[in-house]
N, C-alpha and C. Protein backbone atom coordinates (compact mmCIF):
# COMPACT_ATOMS: atom_id res chain seq x y z
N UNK A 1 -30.69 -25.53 8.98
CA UNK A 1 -29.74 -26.35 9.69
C UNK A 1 -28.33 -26.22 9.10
N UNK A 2 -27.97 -26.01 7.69
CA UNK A 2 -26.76 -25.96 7.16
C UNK A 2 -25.86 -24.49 7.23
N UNK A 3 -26.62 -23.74 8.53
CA UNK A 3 -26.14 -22.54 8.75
C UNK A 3 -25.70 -22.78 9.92
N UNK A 4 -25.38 -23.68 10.71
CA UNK A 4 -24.55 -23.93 12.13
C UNK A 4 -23.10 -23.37 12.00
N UNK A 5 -22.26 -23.82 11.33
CA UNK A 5 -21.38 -23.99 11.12
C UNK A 5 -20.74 -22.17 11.35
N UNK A 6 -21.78 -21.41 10.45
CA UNK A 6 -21.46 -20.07 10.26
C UNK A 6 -22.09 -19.19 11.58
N UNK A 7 -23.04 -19.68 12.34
CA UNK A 7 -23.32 -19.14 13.34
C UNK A 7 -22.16 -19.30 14.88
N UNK A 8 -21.80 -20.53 14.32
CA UNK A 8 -20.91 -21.44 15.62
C UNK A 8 -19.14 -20.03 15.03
N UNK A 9 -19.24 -20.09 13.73
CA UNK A 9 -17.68 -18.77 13.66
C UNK A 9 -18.18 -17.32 14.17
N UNK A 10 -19.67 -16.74 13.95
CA UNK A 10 -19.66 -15.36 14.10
C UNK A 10 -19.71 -15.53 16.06
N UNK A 11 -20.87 -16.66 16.98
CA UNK A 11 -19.91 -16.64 17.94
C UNK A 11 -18.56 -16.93 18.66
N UNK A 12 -17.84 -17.14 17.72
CA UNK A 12 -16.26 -17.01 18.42
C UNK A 12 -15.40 -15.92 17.61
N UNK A 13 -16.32 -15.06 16.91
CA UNK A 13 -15.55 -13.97 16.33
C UNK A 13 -14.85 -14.44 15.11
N UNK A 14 -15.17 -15.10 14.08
CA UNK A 14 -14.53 -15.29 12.93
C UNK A 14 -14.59 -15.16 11.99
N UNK A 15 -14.53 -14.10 11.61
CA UNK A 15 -15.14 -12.86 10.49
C UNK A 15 -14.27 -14.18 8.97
N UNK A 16 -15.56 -13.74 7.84
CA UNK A 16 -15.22 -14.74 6.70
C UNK A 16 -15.79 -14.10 6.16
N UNK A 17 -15.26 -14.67 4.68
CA UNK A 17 -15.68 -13.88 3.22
C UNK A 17 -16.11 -15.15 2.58
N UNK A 18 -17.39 -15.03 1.82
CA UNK A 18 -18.17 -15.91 0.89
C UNK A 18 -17.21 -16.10 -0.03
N UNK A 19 -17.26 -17.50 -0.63
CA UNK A 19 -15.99 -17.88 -1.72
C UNK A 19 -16.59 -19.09 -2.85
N UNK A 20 -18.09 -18.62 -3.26
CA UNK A 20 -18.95 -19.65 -3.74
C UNK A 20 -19.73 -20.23 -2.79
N UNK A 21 -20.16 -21.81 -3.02
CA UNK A 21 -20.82 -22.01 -1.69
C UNK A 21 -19.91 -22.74 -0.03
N UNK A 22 -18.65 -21.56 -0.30
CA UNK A 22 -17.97 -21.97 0.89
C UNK A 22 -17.77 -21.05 1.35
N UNK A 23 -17.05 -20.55 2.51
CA UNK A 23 -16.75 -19.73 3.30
C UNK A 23 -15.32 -19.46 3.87
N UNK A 24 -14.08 -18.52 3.37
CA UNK A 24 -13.52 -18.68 3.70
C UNK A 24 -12.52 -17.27 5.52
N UNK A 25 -11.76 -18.10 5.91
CA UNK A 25 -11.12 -16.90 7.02
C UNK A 25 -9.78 -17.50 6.92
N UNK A 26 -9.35 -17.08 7.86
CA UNK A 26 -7.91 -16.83 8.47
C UNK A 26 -7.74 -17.94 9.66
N UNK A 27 -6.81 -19.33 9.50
CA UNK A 27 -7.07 -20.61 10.18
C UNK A 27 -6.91 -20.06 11.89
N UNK A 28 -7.84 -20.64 12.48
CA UNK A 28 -7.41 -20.17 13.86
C UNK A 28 -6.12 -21.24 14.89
N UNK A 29 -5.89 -22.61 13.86
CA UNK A 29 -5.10 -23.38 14.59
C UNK A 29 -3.38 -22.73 14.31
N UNK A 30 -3.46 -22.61 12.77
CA UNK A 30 -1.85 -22.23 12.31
C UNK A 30 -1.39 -20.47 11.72
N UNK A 31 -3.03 -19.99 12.52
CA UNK A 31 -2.90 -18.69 11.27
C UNK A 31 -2.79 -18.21 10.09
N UNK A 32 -2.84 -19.03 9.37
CA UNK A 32 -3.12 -19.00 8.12
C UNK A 32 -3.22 -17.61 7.37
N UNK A 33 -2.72 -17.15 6.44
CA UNK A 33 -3.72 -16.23 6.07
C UNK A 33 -5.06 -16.56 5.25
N UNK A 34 -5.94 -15.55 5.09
CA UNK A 34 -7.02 -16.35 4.48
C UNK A 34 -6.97 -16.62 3.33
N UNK A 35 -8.04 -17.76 2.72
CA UNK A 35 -7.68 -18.70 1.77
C UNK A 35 -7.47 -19.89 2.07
N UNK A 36 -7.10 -20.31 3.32
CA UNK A 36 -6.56 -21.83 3.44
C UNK A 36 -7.42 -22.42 4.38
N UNK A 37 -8.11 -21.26 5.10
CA UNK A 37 -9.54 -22.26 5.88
C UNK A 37 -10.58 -21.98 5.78
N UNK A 38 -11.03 -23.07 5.23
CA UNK A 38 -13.10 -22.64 4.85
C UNK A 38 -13.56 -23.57 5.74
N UNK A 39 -14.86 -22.71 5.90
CA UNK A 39 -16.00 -23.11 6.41
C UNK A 39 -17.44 -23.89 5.41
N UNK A 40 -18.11 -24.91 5.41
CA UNK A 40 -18.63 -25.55 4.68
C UNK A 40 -19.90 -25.40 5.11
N UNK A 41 -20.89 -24.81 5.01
CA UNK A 41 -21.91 -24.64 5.28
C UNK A 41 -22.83 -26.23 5.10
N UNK A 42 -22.58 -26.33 3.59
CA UNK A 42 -23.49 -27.72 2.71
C UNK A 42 -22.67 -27.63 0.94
N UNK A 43 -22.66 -29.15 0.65
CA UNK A 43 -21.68 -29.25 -0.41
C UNK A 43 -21.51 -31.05 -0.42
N UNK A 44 -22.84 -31.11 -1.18
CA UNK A 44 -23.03 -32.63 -1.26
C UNK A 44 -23.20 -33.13 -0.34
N UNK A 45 -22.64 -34.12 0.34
CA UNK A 45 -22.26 -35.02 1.61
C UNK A 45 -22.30 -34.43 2.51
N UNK A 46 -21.24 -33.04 2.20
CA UNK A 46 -20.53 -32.41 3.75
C UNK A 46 -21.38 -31.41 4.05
N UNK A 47 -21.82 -31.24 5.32
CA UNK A 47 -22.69 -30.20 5.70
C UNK A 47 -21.68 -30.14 7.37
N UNK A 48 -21.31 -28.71 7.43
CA UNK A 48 -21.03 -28.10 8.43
C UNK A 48 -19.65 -28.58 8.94
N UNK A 49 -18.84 -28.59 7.63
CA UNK A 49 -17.39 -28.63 8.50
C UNK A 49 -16.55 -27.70 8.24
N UNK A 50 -15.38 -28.04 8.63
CA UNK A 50 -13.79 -26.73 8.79
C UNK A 50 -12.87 -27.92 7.87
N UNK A 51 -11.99 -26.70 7.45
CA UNK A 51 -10.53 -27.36 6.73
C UNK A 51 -9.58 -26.11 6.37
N UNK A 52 -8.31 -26.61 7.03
CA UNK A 52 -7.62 -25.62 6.38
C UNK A 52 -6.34 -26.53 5.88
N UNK A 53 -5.94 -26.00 4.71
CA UNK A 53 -5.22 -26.70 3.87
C UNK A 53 -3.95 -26.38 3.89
N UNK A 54 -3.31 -26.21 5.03
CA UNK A 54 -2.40 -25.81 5.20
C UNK A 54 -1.98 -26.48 6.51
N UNK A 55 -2.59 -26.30 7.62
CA UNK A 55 -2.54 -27.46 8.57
C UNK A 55 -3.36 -28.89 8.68
């Protein structure tokens, strides 16, 4: 179940690089380059969200 998150980016095309147990790409709201938006698979509490730290 804590693999949604990464199935829900490869269908909309959002190629990411493993960054520990996070996932990071390239923000699709501000463009970002990558680094500033991960994907959260599972990580305590949080299971299956987005953040980019920049927007």
């Amino acid at each position: 179940m804590a693999e949604k998150i990464k199935n829900i980016a490869y269908k909309f095309g959002i190629s990411y690089m493993q960054e520990g147990k996070r996932f990071t790409s390239v923000c699709l709201f501000c463009a970002s380059e990558a680094g500033n938006f991960y994907l959260t698979p599972e990580h305590k509490k949080y299971k299956n969200v987005y953040n980019c730290i920049k927007c």
